[in-house]
Protein backbone atom coordinates (compact mmCIF):
# COMPACT_ATOMS: atom_id res chain seq x y z
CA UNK A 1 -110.11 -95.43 36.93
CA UNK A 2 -107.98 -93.59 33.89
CA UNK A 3 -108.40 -90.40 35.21
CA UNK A 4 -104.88 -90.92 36.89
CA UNK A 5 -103.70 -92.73 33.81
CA UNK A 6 -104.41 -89.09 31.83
CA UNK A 7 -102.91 -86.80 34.34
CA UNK A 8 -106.94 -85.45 35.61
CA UNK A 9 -107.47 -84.47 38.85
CA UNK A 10 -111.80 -85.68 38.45
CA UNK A 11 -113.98 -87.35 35.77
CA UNK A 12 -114.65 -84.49 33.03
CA UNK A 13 -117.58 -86.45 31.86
CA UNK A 14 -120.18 -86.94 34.81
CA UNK A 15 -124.00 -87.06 33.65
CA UNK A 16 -124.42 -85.23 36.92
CA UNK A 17 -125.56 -81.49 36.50
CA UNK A 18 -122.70 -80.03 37.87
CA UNK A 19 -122.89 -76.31 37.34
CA UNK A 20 -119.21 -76.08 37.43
CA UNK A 21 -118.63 -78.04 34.05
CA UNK A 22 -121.17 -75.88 31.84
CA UNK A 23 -120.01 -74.75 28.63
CA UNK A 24 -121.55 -71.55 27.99
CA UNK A 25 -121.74 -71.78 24.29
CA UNK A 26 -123.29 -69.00 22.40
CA UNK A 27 -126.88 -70.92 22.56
CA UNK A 28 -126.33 -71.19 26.16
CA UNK A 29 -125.54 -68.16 26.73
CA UNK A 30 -128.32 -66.22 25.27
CA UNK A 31 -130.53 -69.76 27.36
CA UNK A 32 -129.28 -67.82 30.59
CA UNK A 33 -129.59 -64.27 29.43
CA UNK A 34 -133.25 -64.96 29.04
CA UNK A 35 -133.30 -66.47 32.31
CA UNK A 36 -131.85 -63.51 34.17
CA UNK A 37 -134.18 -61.41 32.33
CA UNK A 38 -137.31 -63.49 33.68
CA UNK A 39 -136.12 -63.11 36.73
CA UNK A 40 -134.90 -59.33 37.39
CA UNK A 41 -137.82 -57.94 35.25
CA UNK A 42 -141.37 -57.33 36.20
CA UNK A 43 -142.60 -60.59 34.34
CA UNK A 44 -144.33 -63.33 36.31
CA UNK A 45 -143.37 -66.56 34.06
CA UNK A 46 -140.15 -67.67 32.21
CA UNK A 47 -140.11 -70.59 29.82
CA UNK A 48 -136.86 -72.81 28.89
CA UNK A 49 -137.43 -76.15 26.64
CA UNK A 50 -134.81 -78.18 24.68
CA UNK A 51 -134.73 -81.76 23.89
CA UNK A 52 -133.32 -84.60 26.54
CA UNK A 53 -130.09 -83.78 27.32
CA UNK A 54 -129.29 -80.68 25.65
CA UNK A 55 -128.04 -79.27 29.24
CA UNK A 56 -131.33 -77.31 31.12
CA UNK A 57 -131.20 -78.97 34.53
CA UNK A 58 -127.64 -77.85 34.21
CA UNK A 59 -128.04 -74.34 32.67
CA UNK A 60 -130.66 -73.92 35.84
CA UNK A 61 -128.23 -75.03 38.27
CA UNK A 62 -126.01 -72.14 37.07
CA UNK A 63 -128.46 -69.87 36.78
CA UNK A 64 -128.89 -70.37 40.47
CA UNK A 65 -125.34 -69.74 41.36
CA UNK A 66 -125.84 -66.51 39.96
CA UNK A 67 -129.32 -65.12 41.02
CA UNK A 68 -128.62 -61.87 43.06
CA UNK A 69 -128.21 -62.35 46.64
CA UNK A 70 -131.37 -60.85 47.53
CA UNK A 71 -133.61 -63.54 46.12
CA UNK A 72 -135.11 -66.83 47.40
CA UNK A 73 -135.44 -70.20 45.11
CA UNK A 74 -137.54 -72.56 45.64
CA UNK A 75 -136.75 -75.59 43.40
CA UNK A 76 -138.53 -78.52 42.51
CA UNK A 77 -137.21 -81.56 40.49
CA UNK A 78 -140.48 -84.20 40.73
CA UNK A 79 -143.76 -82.29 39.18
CA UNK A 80 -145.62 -85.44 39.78
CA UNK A 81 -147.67 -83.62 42.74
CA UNK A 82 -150.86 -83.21 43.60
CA UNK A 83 -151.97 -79.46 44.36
CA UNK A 84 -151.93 -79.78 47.56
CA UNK A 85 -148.61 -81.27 47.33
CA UNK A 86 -146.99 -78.62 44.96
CA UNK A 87 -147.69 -76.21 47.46
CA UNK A 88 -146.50 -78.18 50.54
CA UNK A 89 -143.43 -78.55 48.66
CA UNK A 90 -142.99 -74.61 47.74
CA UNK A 91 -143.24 -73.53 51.33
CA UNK A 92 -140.85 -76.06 52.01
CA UNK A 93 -138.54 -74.97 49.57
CA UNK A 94 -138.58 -72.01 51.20
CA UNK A 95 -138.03 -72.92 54.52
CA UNK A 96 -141.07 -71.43 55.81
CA UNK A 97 -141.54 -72.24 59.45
CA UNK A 98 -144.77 -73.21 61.55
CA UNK A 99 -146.24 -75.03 58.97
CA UNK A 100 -148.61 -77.84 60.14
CA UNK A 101 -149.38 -80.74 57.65
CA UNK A 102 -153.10 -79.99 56.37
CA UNK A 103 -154.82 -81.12 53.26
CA UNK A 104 -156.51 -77.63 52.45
CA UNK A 105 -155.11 -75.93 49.58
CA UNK A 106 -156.61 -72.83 50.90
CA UNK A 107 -154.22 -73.33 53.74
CA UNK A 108 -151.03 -73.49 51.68
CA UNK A 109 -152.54 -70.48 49.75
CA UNK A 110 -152.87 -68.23 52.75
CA UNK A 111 -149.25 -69.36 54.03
CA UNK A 112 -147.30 -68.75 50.85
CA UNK A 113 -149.18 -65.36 50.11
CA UNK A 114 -148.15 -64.20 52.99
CA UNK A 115 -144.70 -64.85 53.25
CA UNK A 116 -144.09 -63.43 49.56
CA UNK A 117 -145.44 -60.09 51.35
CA UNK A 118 -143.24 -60.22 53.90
CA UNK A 119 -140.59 -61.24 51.75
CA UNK A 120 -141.62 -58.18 49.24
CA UNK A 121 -141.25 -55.67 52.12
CA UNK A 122 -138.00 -56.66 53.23
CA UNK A 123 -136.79 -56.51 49.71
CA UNK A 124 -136.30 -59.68 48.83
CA UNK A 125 -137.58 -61.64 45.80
CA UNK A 126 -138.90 -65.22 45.38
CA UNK A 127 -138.04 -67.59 42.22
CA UNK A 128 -139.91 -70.59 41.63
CA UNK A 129 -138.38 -73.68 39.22
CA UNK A 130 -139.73 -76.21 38.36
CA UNK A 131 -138.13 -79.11 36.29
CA UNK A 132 -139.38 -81.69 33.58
CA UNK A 133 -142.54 -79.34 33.74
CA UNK A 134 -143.58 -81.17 30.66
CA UNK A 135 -144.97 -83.62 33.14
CA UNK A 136 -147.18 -81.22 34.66
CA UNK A 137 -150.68 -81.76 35.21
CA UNK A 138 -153.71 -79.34 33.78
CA UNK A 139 -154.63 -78.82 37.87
CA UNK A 140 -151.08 -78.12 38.61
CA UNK A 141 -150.50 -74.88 35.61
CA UNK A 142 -154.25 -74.01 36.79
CA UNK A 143 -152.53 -73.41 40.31
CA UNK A 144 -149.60 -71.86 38.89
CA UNK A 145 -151.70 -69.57 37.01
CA UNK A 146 -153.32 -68.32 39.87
CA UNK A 147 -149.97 -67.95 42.02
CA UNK A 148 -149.07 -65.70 39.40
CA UNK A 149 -152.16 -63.58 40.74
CA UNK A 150 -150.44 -62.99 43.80
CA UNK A 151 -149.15 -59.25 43.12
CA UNK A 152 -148.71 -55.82 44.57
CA UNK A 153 -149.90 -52.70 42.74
CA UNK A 154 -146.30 -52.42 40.87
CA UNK A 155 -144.72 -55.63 40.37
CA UNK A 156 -145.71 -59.84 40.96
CA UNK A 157 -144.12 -61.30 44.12
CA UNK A 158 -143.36 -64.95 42.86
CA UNK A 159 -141.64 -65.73 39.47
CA UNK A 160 -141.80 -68.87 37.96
CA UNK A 161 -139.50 -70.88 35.59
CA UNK A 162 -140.47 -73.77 33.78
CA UNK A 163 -138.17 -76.17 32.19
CA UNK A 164 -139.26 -78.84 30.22
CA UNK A 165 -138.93 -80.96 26.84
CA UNK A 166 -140.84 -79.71 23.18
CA UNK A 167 -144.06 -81.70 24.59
CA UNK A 168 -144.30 -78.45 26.75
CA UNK A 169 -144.67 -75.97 24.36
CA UNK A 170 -146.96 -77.93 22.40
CA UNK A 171 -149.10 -78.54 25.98
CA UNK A 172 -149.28 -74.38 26.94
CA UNK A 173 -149.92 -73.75 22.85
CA UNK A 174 -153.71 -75.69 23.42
CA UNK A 175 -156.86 -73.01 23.79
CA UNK A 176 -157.18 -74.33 27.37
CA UNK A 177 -154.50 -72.70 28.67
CA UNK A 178 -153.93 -69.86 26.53
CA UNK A 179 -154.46 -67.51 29.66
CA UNK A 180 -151.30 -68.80 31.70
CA UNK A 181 -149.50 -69.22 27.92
CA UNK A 182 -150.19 -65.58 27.81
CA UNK A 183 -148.56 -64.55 31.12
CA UNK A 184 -145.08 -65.97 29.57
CA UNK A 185 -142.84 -63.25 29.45
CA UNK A 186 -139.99 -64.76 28.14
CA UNK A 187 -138.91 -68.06 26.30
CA UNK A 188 -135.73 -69.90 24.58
CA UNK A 189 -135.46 -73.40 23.01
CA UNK A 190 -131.83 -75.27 23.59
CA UNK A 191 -130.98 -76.68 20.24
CA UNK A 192 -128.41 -79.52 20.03
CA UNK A 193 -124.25 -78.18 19.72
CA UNK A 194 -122.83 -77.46 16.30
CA UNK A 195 -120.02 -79.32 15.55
CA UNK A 196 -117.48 -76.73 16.25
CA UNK A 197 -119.07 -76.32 19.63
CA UNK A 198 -118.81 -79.92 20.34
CA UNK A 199 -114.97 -79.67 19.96
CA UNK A 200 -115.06 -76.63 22.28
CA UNK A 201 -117.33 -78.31 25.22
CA UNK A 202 -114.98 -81.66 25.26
CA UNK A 203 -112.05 -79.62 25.74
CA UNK A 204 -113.70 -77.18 28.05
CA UNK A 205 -114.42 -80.15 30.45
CA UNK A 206 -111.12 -81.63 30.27
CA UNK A 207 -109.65 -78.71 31.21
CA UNK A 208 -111.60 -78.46 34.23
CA UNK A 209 -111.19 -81.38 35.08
CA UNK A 210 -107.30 -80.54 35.01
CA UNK A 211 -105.97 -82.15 31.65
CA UNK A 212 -102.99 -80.44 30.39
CA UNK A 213 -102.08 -79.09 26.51
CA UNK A 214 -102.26 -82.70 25.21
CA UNK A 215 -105.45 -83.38 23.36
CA UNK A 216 -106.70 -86.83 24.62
CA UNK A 217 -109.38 -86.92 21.21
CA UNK A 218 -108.23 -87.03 17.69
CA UNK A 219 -110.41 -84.61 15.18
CA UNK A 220 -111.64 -87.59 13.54
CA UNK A 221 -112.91 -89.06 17.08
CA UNK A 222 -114.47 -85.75 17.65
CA UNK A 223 -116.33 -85.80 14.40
CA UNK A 224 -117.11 -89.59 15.16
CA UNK A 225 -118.73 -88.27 18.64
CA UNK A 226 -120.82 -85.02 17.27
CA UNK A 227 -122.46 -87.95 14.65
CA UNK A 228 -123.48 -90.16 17.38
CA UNK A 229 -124.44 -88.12 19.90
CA UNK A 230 -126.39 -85.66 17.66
CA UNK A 231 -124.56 -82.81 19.12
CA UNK A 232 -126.51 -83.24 22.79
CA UNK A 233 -124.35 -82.70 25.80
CA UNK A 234 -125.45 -85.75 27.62
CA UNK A 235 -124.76 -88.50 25.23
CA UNK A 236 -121.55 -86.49 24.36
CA UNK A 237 -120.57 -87.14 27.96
CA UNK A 238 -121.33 -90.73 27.63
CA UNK A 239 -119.58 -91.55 24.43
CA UNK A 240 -116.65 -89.48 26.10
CA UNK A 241 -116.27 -91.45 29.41
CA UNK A 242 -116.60 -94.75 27.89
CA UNK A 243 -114.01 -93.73 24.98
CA UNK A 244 -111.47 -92.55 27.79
CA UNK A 245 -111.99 -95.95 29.23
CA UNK A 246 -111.37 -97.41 26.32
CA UNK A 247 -108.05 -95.73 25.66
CA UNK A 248 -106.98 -96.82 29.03
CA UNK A 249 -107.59 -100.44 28.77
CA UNK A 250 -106.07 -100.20 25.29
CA UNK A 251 -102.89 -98.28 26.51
CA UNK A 252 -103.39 -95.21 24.35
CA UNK A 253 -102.26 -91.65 25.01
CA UNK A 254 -105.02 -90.69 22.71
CA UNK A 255 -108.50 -91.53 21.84
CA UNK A 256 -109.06 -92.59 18.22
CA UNK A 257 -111.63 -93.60 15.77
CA UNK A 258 -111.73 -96.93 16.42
CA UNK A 259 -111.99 -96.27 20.14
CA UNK A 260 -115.13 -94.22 19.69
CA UNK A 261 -116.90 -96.91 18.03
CA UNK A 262 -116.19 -99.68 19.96
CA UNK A 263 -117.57 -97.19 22.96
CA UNK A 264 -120.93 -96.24 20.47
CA UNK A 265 -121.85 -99.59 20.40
CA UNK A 266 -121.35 -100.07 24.17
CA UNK A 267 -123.26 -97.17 24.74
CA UNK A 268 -125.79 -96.68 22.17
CA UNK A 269 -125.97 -100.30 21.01
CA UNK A 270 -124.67 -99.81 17.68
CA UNK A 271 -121.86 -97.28 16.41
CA UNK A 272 -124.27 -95.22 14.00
CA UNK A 273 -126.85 -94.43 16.15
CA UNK A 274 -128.62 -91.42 14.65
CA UNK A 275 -126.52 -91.11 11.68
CA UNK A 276 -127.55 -91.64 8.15
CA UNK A 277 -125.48 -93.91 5.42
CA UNK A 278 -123.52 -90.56 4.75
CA UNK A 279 -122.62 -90.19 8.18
CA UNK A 280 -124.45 -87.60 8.69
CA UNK A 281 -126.60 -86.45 11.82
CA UNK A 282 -130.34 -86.65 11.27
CA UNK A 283 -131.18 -82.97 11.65
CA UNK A 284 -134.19 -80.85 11.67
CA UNK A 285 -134.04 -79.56 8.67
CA UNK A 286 -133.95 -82.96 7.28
CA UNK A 287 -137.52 -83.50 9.57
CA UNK A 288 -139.13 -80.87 7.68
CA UNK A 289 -138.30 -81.86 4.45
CA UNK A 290 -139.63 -85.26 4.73
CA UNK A 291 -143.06 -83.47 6.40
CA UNK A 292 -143.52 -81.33 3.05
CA UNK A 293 -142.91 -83.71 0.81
CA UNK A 294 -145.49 -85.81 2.75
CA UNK A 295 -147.75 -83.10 2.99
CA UNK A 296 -147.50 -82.28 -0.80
CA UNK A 297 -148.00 -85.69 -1.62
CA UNK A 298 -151.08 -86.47 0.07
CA UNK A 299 -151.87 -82.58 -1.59
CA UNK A 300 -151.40 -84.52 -5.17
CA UNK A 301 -153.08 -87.29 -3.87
CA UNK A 302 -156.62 -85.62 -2.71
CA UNK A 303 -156.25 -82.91 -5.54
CA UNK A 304 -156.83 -85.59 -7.84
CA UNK A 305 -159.29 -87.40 -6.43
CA UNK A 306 -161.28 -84.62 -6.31
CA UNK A 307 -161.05 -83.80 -9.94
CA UNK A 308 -161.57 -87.55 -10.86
CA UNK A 309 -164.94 -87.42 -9.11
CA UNK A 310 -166.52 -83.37 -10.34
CA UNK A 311 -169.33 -83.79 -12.85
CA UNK A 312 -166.86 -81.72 -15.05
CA UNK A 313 -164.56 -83.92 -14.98
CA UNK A 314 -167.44 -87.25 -16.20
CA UNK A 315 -168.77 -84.55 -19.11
CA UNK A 316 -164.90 -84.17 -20.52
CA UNK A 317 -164.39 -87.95 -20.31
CA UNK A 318 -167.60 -88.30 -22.39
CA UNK A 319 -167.15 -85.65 -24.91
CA UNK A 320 -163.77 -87.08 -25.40
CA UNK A 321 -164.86 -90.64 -25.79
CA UNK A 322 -167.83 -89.30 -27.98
CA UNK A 323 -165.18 -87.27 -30.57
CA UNK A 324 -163.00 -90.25 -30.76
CA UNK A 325 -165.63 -92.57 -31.60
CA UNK A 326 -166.42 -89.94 -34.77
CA UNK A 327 -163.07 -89.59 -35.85
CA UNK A 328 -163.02 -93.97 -36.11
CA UNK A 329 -166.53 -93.47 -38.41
CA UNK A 330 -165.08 -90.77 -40.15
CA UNK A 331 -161.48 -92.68 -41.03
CA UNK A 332 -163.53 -95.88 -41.77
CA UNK A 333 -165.51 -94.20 -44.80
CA UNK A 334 -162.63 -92.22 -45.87
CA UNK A 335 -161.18 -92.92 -49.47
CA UNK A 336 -157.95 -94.68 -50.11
CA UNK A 337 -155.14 -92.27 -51.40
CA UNK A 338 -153.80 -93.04 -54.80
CA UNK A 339 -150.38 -92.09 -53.57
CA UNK A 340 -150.55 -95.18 -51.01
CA UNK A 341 -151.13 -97.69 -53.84
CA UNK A 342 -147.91 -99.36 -55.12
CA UNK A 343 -146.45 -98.27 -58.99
CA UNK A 344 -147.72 -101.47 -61.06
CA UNK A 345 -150.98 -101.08 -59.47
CA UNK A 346 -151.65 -97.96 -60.94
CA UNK A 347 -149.97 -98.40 -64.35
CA UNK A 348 -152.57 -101.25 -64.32
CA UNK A 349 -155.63 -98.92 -63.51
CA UNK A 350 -154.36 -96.95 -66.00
CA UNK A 351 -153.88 -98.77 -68.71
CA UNK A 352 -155.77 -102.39 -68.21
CA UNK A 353 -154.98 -103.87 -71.44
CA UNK A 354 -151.25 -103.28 -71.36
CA UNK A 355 -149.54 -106.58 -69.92
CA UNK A 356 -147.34 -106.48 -67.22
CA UNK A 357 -144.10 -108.38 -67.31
CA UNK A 358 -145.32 -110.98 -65.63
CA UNK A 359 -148.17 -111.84 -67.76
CA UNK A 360 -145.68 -111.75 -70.92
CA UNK A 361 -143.73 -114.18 -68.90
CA UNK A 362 -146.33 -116.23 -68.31
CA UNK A 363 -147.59 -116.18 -72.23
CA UNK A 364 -144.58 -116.91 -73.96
CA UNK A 365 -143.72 -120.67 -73.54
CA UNK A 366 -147.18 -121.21 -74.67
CA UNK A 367 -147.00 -119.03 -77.92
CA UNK A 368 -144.21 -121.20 -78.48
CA UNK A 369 -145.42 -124.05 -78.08
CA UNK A 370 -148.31 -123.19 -80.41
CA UNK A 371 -145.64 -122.41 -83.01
CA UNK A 372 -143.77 -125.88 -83.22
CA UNK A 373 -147.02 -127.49 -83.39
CA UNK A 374 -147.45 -126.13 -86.68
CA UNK A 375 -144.21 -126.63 -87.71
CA UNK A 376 -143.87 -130.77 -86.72
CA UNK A 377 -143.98 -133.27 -89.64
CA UNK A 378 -145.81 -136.07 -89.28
CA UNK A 379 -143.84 -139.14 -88.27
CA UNK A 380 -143.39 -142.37 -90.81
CA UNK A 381 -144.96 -145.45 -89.38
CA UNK A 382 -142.61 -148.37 -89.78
């Protein structure tokens, strides 16, 4: 609809996977040099994991564009399968004729192994991917592990890449399947994009998708879209498409702020999504600081319970209780200081039969009183 309106030739922003939009950032870049490396070396197992959306089912669809010639991939998007299933699907993949449906998984076995030995001796290799692999079931890596069995005496006929969210790495890091955890020969984690980078990939697809000089996003959109999206390719898309959109309806030659938020709450529900009251992206690092401070906490927490309830602990309560208890004895029985007693209290323990001004006060209208009793004359009676 406004890809006319802003002189493109196809939507830049498609959720689809197309291979032909990929930014190769720097993280991407080293993604797919681990990737080749799987693949052309002697190892049997190649692991890729980043979170939703960070670009893998894309970075494998490239990766397949540029697999030598002489190699076979077999790809498969739904891991939801059954054994028996996975390897119907494999040999199917690999357009391997004369197969007959069959419910043996000995059957499968026997067809696959030996068509990677024919495959082997006319020089050709096989690749095996397998997407969301987080979703995998324990049966299903158990018959991976063993596919990686199938070998000559120099190299493994069937390489296998696994792409899949964190959960995945967390799944092959449990004792149970250490052995096919050990047969990994090489692994990368997609992070999300940098803000720079974020810049770089919406421009990247424009241009592909035939925009001209013209910038159709302000810096302070951009910024606006790295916040909300968190930096991951597929919600940068999103945001994107719906701000274009929104330019177009609005009649503006450029996407702005304002734009981008009214499309963040279309799209995310709310125009902060994943941003903190800074503005901020919640990041990784700010993860792990709010796990050590809980860990150090609870740390606190038990450290002191445990010294509230040792025996030591009781005696030092007691002993203190015990000294304090002396010291109120002690203070109780202990002499009053002369220096705390006020002046005219001491002049009077000093000298008891000196009076005070007071009591001199107090004595003189009597003395005279005494003295003009004396001194009266009697009164004349009439």
């Amino acid at each position: 609809m406004y890809t006319r309106y802003f002189g493109l030739t196809e939507k830049p922003f498609s959720i689809a996977p197309d291979p032909h939009f990929l930014y190769l950032s720097d993280l991407h870049r080293e993604a797919l040099a681990h990737l080749l490396y799987g693949i052309q070396s002697d190892g049997c197992l190649v692991l890729l994991t980043g979170e939703v959306g960070t670009g893998k089912t894309t970075a494998s669809r490239f990766l397949i564009e540029q697999i030598p010639k002489l190699t076979d991939v077999a790809l498969i998007l739904n891991p939801k399968l059954s054994v028996v299933e996975l390897l119907a699907t494999i040999c199917e993949e690999l357009r391997i004729e004369g197969i007959a449906s069959h419910n043996s998984v000995k059957y499968y076995s026997d067809i696959l192994s030996r068509h990677l030995l024919e495959s082997h001796s006319r020089g050709r290799n096989t690749v095996l991917i397998i997407d969301e692999a987080q979703d995998l079931d324990p049966d299903i890596l158990e018959q991976l592990r063993l596919l990686t069995n199938l070998e000559t005496h120099k190299e493994k006929l069937l390489r296998i890449i696994l792409l899949g969210q964190p959960e995945l790495r967390k799944m092959l890091d449990q004792p149970e399947f250490s052995q096919i955890n050990q047969r990994i020969t090489s692994r990368y984690h997609l992070v999300p994009l940098q803000e720079r980078d974020v810049f770089a990939y919406v421009d990247h697809r424009i241009k592909v998708a035939g925009g001209g000089r013209a910038r159709l996003f302000s810096d302070k959109a951009l910024k606006r879209i790295h916040v909300l999206s968190r930096g991951i390719p597929r919600l940068i898309n999103l945001l994107c498409d719906r701000s274009l959109l929104g330019a177009y309806v609005e009649e503006k030659e450029q996407v702005e702020l304002d734009v981008v938020n009214k499309a963040g709450r279309e799209v995310l529900g709310h125009s902060g999504s994943g941003a903190g009251r800074s503005g901020a992206p919640f990041s990784l690092g700010d993860a792990r600081s709010v796990i050590w401070i809980s860990l150090l906490a609870a740390l606190l927490v038990t450290s002191a319970a445990l010294i509230v309830s040792s025996p030591q602990f009781h005696e030092l309560l007691k002993s203190h209780k015990q000294d304090a208890a002396v010291q109120a004895v002690d203070e109780k029985k202990a002499p009053v200081a002369i220096d705390n007693i006020p002046t005219t209290q001491k002049e009077n323990e000093k000298n008891p039969q000196a009076p005070t001004e007071k009591n001199e006060r107090s004595q003189k209208p009597a003395n005279g009183a005494k003295h003009s009793k004396k001194n009266a004359k009697p009164v004349e009676e009439k």
